[in-house]
PDB file of N, CA and C in Angstrom:
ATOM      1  N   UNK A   1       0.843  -1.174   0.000  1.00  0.00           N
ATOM      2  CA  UNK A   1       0.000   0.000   0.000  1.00  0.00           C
ATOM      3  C   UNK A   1       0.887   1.236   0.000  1.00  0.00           C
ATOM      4  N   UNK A   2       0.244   2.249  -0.991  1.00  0.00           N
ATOM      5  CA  UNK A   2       1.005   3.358  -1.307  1.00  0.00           C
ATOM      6  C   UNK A   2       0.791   4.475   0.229  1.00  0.00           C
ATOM      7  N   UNK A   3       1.709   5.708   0.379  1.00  0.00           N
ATOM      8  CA  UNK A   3       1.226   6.252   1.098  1.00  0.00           C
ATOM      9  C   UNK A   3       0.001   7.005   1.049  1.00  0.00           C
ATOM     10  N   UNK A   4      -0.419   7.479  -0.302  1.00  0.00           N
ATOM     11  CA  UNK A   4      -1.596   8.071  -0.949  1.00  0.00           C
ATOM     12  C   UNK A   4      -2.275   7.468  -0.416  1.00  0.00           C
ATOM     13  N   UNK A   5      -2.227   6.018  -0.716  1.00  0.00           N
ATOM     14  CA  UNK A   5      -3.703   4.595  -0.427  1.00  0.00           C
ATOM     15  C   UNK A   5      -3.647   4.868   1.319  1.00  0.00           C
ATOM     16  N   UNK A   6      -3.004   5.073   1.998  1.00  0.00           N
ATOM     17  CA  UNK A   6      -2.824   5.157   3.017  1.00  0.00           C
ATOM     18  C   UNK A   6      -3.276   6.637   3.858  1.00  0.00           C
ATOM     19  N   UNK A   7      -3.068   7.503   2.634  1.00  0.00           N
ATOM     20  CA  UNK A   7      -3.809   8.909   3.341  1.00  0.00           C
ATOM     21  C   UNK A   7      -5.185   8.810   2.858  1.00  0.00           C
ATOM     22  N   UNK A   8      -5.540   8.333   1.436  1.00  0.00           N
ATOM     23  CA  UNK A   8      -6.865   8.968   1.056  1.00  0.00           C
ATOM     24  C   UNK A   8      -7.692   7.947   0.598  1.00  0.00           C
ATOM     25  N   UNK A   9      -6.445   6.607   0.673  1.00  0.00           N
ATOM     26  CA  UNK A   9      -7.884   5.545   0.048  1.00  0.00           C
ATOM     27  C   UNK A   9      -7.752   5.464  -1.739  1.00  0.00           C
ATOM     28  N   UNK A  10      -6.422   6.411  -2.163  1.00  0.00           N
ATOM     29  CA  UNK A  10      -6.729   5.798  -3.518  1.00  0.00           C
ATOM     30  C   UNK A  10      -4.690   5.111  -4.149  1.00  0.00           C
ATOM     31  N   UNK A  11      -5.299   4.267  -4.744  1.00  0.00           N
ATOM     32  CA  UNK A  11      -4.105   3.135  -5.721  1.00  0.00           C
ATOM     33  C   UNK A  11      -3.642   4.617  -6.265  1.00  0.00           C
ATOM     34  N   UNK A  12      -2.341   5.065  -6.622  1.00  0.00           N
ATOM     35  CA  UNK A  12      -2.138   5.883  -7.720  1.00  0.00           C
ATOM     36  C   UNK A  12      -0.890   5.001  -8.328  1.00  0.00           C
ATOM     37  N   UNK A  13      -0.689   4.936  -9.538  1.00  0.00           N
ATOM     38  CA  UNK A  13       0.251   4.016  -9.716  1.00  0.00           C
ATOM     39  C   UNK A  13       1.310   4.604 -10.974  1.00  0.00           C
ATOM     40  N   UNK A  14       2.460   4.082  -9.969  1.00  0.00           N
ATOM     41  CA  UNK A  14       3.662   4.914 -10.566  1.00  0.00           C
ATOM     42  C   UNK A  14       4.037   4.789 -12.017  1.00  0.00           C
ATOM     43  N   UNK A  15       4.570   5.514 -12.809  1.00  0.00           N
ATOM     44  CA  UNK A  15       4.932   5.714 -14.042  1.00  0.00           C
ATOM     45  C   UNK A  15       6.303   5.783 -14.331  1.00  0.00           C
ATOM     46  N   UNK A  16       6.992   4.917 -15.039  1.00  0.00           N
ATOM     47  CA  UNK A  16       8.817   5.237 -15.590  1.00  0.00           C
ATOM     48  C   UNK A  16       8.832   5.718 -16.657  1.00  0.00           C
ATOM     49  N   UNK A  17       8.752   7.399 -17.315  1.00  0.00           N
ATOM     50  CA  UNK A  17       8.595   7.476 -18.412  1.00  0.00           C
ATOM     51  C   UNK A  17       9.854   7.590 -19.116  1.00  0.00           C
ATOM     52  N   UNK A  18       9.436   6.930 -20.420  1.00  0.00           N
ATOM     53  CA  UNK A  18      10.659   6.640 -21.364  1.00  0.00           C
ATOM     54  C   UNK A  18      10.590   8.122 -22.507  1.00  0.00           C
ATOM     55  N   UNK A  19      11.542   8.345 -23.337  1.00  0.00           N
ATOM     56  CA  UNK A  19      11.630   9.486 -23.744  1.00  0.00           C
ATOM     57  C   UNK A  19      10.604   9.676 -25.082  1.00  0.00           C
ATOM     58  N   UNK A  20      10.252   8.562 -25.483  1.00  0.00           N
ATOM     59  CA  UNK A  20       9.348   8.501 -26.619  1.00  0.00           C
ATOM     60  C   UNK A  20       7.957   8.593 -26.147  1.00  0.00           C
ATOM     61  N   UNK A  21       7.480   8.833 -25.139  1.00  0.00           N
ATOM     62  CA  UNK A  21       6.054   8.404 -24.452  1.00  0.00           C
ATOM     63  C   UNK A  21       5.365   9.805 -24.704  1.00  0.00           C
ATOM     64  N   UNK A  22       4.194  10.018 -25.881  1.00  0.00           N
ATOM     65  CA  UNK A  22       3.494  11.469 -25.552  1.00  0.00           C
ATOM     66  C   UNK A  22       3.299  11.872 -24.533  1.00  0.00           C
ATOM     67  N   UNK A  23       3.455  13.217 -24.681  1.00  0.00           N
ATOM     68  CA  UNK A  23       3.142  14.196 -23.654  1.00  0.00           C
ATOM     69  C   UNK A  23       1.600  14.198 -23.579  1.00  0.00           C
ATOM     70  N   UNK A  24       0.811  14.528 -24.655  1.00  0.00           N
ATOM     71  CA  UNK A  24      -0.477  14.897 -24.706  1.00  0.00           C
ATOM     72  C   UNK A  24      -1.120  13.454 -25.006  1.00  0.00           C
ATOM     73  N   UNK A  25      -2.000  12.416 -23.902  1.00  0.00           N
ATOM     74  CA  UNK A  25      -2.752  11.180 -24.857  1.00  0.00           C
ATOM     75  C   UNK A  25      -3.650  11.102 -25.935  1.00  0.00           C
ATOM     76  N   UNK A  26      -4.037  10.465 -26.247  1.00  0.00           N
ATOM     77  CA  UNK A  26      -4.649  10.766 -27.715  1.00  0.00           C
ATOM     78  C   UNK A  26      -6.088  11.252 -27.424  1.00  0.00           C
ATOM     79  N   UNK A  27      -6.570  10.752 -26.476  1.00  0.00           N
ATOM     80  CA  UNK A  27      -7.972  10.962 -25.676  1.00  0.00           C
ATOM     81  C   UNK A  27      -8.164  12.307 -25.444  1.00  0.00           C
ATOM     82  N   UNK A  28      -7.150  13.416 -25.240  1.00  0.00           N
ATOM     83  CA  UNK A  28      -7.528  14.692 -24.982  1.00  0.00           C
ATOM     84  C   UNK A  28      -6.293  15.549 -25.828  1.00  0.00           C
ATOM     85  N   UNK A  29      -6.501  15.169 -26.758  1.00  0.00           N
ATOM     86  CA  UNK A  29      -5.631  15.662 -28.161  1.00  0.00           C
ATOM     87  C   UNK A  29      -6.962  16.610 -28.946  1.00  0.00           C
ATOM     88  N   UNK A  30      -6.693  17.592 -29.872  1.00  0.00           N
ATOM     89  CA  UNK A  30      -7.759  18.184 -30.585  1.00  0.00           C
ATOM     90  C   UNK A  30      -7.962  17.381 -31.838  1.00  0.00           C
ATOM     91  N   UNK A  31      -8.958  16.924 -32.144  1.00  0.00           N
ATOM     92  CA  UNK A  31      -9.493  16.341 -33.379  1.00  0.00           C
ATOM     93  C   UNK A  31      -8.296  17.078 -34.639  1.00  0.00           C
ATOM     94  N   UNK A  32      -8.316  15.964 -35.152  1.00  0.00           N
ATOM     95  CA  UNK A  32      -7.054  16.061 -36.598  1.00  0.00           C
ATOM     96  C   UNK A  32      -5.728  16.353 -35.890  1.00  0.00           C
ATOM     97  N   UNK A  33      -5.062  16.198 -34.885  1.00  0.00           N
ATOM     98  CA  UNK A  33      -3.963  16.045 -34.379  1.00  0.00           C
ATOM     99  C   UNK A  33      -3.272  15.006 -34.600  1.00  0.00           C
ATOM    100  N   UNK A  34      -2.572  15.267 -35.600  1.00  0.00           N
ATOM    101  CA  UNK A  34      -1.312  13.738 -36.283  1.00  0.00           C
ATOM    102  C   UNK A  34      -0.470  13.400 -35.093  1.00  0.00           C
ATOM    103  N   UNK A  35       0.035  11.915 -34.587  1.00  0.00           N
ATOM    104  CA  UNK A  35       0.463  11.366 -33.716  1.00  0.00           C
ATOM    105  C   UNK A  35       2.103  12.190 -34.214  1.00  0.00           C
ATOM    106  N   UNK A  36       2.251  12.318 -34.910  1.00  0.00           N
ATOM    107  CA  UNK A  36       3.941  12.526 -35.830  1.00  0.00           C
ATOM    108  C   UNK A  36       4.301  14.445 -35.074  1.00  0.00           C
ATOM    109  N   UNK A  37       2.878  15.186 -34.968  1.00  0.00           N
ATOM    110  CA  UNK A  37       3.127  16.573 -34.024  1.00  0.00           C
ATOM    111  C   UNK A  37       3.031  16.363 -32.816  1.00  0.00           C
ATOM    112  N   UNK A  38       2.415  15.442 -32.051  1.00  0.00           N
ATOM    113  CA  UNK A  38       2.628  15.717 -30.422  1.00  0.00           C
ATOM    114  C   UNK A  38       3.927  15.318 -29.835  1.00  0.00           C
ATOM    115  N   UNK A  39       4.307  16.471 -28.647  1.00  0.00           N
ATOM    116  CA  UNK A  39       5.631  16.277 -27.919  1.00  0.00           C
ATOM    117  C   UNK A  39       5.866  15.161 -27.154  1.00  0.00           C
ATOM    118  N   UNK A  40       7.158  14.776 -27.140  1.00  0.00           N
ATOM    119  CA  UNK A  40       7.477  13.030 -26.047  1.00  0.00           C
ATOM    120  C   UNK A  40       8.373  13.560 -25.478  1.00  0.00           C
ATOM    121  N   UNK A  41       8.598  12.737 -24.017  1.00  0.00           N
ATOM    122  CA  UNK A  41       8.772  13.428 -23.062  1.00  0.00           C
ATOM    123  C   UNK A  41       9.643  13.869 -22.667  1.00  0.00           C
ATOM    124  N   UNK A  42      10.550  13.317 -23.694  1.00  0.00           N
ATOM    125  CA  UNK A  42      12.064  13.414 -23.523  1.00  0.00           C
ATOM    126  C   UNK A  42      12.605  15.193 -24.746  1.00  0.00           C
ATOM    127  N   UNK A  43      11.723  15.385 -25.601  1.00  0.00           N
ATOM    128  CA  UNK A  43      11.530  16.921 -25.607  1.00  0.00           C
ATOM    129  C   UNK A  43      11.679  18.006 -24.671  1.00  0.00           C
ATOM    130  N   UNK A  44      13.271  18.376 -25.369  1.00  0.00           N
ATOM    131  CA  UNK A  44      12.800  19.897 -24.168  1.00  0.00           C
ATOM    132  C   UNK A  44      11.815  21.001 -24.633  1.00  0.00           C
ATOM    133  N   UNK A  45      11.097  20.643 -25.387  1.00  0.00           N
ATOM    134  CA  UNK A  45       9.682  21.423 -25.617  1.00  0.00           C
ATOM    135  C   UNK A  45       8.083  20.891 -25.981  1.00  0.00           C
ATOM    136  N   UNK A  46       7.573  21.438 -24.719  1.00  0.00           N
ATOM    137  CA  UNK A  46       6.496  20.350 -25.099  1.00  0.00           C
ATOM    138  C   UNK A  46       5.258  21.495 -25.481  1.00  0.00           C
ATOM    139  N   UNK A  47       4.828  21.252 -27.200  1.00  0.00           N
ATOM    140  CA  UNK A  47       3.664  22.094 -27.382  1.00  0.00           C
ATOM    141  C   UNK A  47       2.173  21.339 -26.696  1.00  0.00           C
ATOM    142  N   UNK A  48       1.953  22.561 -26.224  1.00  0.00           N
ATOM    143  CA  UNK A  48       0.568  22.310 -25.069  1.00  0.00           C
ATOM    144  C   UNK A  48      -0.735  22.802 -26.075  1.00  0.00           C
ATOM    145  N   UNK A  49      -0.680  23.296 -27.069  1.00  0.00           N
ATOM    146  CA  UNK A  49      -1.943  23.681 -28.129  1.00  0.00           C
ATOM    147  C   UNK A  49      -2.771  22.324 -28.109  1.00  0.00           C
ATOM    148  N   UNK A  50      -2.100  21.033 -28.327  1.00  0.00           N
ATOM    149  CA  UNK A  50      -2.970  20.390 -28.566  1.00  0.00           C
ATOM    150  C   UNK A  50      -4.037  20.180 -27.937  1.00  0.00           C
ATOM    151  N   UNK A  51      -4.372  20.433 -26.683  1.00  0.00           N
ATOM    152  CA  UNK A  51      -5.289  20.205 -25.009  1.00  0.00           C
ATOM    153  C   UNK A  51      -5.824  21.185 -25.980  1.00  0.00           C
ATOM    154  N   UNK A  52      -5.973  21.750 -26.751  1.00  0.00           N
ATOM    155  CA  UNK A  52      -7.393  23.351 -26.610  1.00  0.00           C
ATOM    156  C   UNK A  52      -8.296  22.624 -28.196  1.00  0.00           C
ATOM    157  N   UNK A  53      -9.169  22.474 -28.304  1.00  0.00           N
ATOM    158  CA  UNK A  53     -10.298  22.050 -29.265  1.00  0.00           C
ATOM    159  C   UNK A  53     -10.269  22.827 -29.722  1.00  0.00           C
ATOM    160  N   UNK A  54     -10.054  24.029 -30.500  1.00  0.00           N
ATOM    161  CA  UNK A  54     -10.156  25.324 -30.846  1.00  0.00           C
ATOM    162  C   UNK A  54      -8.996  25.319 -32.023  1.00  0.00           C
ATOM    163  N   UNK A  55      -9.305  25.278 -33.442  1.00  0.00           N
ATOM    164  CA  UNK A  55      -8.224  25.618 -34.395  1.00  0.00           C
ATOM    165  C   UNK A  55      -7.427  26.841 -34.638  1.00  0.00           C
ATOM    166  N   UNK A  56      -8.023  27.453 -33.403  1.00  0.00           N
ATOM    167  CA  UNK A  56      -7.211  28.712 -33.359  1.00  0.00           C
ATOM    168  C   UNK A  56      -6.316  28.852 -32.368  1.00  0.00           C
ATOM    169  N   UNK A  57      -5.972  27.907 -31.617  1.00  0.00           N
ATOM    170  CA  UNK A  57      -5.195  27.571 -30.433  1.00  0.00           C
ATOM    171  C   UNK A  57      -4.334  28.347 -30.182  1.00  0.00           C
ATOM    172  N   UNK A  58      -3.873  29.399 -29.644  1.00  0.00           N
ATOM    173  CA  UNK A  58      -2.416  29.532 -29.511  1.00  0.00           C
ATOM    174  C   UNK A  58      -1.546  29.002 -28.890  1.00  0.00           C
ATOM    175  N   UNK A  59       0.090  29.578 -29.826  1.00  0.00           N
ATOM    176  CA  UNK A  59       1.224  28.385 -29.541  1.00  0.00           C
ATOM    177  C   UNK A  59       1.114  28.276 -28.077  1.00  0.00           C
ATOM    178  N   UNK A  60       0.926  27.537 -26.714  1.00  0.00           N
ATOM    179  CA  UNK A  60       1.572  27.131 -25.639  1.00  0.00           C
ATOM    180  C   UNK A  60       2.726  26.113 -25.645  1.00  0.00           C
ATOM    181  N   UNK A  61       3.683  26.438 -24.826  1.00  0.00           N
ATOM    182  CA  UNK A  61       4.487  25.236 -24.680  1.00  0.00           C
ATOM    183  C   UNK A  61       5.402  24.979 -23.409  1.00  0.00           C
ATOM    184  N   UNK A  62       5.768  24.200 -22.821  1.00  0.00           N
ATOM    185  CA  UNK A  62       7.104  24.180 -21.755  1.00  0.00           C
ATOM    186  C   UNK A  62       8.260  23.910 -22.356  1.00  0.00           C
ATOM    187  N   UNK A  63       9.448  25.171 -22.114  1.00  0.00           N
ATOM    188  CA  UNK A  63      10.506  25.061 -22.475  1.00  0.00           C
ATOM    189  C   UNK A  63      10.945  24.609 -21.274  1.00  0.00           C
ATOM    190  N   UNK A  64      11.407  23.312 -21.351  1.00  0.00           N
ATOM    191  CA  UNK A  64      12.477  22.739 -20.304  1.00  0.00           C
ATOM    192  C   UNK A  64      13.866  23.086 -20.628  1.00  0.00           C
ATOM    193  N   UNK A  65      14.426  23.715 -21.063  1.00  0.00           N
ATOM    194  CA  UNK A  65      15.910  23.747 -21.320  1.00  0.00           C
ATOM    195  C   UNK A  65      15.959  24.949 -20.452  1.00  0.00           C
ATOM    196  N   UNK A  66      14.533  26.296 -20.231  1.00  0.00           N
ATOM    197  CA  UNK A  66      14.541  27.051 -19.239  1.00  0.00           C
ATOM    198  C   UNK A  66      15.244  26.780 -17.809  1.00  0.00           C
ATOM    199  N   UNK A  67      14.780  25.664 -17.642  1.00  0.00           N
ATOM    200  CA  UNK A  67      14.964  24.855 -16.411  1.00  0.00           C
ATOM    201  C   UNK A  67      16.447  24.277 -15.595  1.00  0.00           C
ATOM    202  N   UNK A  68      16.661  24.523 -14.584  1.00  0.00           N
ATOM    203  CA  UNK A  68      17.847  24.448 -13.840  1.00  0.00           C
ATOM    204  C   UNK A  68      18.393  22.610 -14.492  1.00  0.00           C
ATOM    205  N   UNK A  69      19.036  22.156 -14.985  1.00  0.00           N
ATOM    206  CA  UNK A  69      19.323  20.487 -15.218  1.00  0.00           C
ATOM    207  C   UNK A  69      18.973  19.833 -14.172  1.00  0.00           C
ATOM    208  N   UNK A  70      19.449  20.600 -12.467  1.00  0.00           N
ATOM    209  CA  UNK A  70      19.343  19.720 -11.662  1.00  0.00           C
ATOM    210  C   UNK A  70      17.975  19.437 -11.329  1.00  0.00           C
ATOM    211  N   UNK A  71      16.662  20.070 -11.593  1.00  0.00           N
ATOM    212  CA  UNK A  71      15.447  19.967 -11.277  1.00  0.00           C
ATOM    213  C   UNK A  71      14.298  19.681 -12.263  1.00  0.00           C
ATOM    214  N   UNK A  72      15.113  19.757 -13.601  1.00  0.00           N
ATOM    215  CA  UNK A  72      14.738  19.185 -15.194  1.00  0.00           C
ATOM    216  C   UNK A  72      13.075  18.334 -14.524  1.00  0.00           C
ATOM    217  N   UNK A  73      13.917  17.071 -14.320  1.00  0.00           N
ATOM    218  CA  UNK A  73      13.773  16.029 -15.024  1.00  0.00           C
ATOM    219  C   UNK A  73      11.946  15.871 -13.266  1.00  0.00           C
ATOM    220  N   UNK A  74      12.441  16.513 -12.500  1.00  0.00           N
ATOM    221  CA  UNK A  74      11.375  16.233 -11.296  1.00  0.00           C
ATOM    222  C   UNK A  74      10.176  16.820 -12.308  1.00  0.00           C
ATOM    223  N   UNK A  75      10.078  18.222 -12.598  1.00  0.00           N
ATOM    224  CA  UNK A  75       9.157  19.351 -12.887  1.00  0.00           C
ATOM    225  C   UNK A  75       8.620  18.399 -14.394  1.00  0.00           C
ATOM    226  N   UNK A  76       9.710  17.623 -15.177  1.00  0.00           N
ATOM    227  CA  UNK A  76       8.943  17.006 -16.400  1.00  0.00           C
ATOM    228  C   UNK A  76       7.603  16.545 -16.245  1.00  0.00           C
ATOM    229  N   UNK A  77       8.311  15.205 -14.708  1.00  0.00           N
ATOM    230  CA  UNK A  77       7.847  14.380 -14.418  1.00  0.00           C
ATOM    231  C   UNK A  77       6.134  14.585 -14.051  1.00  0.00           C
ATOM    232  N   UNK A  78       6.398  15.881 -12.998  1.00  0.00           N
ATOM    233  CA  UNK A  78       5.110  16.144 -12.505  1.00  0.00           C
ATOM    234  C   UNK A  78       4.060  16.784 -13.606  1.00  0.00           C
ATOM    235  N   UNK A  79       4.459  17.524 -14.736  1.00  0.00           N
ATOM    236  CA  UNK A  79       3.653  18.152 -15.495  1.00  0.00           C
ATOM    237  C   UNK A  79       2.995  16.798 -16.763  1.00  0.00           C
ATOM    238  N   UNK A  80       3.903  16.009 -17.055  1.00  0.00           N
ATOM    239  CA  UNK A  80       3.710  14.801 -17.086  1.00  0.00           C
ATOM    240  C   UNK A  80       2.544  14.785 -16.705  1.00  0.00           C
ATOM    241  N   UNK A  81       2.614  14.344 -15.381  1.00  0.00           N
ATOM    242  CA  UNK A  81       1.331  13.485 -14.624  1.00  0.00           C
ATOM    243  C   UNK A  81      -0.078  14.620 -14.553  1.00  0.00           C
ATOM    244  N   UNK A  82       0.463  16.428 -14.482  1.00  0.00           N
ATOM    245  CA  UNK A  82      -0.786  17.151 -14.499  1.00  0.00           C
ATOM    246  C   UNK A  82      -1.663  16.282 -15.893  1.00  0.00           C
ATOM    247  N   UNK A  83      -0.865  16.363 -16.818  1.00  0.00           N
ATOM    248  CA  UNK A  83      -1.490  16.080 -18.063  1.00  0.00           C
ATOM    249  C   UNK A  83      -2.212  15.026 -18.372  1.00  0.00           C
ATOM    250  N   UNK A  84      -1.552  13.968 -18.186  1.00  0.00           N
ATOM    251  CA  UNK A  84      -2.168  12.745 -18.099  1.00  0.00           C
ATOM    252  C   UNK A  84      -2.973  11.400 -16.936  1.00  0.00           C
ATOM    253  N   UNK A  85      -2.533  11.862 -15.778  1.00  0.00           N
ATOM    254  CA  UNK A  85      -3.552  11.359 -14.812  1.00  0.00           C
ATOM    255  C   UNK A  85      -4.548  11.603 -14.434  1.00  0.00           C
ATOM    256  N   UNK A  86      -5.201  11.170 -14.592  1.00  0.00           N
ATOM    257  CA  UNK A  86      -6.699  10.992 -13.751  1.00  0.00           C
ATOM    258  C   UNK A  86      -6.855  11.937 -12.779  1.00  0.00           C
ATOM    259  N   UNK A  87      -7.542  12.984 -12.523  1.00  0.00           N
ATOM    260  CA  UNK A  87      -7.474  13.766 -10.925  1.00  0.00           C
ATOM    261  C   UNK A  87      -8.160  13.461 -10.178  1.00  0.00           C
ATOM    262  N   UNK A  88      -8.120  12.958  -8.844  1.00  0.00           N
ATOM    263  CA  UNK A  88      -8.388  12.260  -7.519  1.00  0.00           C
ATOM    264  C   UNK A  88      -9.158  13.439  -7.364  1.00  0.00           C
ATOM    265  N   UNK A  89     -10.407  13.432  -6.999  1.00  0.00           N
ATOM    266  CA  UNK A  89     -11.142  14.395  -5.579  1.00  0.00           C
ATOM    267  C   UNK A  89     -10.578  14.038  -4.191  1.00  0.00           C
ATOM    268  N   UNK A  90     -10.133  15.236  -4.054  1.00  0.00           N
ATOM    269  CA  UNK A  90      -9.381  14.913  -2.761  1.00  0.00           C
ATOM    270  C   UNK A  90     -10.406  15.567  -1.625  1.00  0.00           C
ATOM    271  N   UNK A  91     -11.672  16.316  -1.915  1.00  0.00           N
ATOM    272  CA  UNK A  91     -12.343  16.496  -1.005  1.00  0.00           C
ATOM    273  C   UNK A  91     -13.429  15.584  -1.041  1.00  0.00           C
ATOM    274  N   UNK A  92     -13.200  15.130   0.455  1.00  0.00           N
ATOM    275  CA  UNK A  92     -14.028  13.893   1.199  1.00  0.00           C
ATOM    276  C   UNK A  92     -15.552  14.506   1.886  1.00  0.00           C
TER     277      UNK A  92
END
């Protein structure tokens, strides 16, 4: 049992991401979004347009090369997971 499972009652289950793994899943990609434009994770730039349904999107993106090396790879990790996990209600 995780400590999460242990504070709130929920499984969250860990992820090793490899450098080829999209950033954005295909499930909350904008309609006509070619697999060949979304960012992987190992990109130090990840365009965030795709999350907006809107063909008028503007450019968003995370420049990780902004980023200190030594704290890179934590801040990937977590924006990572904003993006693609599931969000827990944490109010009980």
């Amino acid at each position: 049992m995780s400590t999460l499972n242990a504070t709130i009652g929920v499984d969250v289950p860990l992820v090793d991401l490899g450098p080829d793994v999209p950033v954005v899943p295909a499930q909350r990609r904008r309609p006509g979004v070619r697999e060949d434009e979304v960012s992987r994770f190992g990109d130090l730039r990840w365009e965030l347009a795709h999350l907006q349904y809107t063909d008028t999107a503007s450019t968003k993106a995370f420049l990780w090369s902004n980023f200190p090396a030594s704290l890179r790879g934590s801040f990937m990790r977590t924006a990572w997971a904003l993006i693609n996990i599931q969000r827990v209600n944490l109010l009980v």
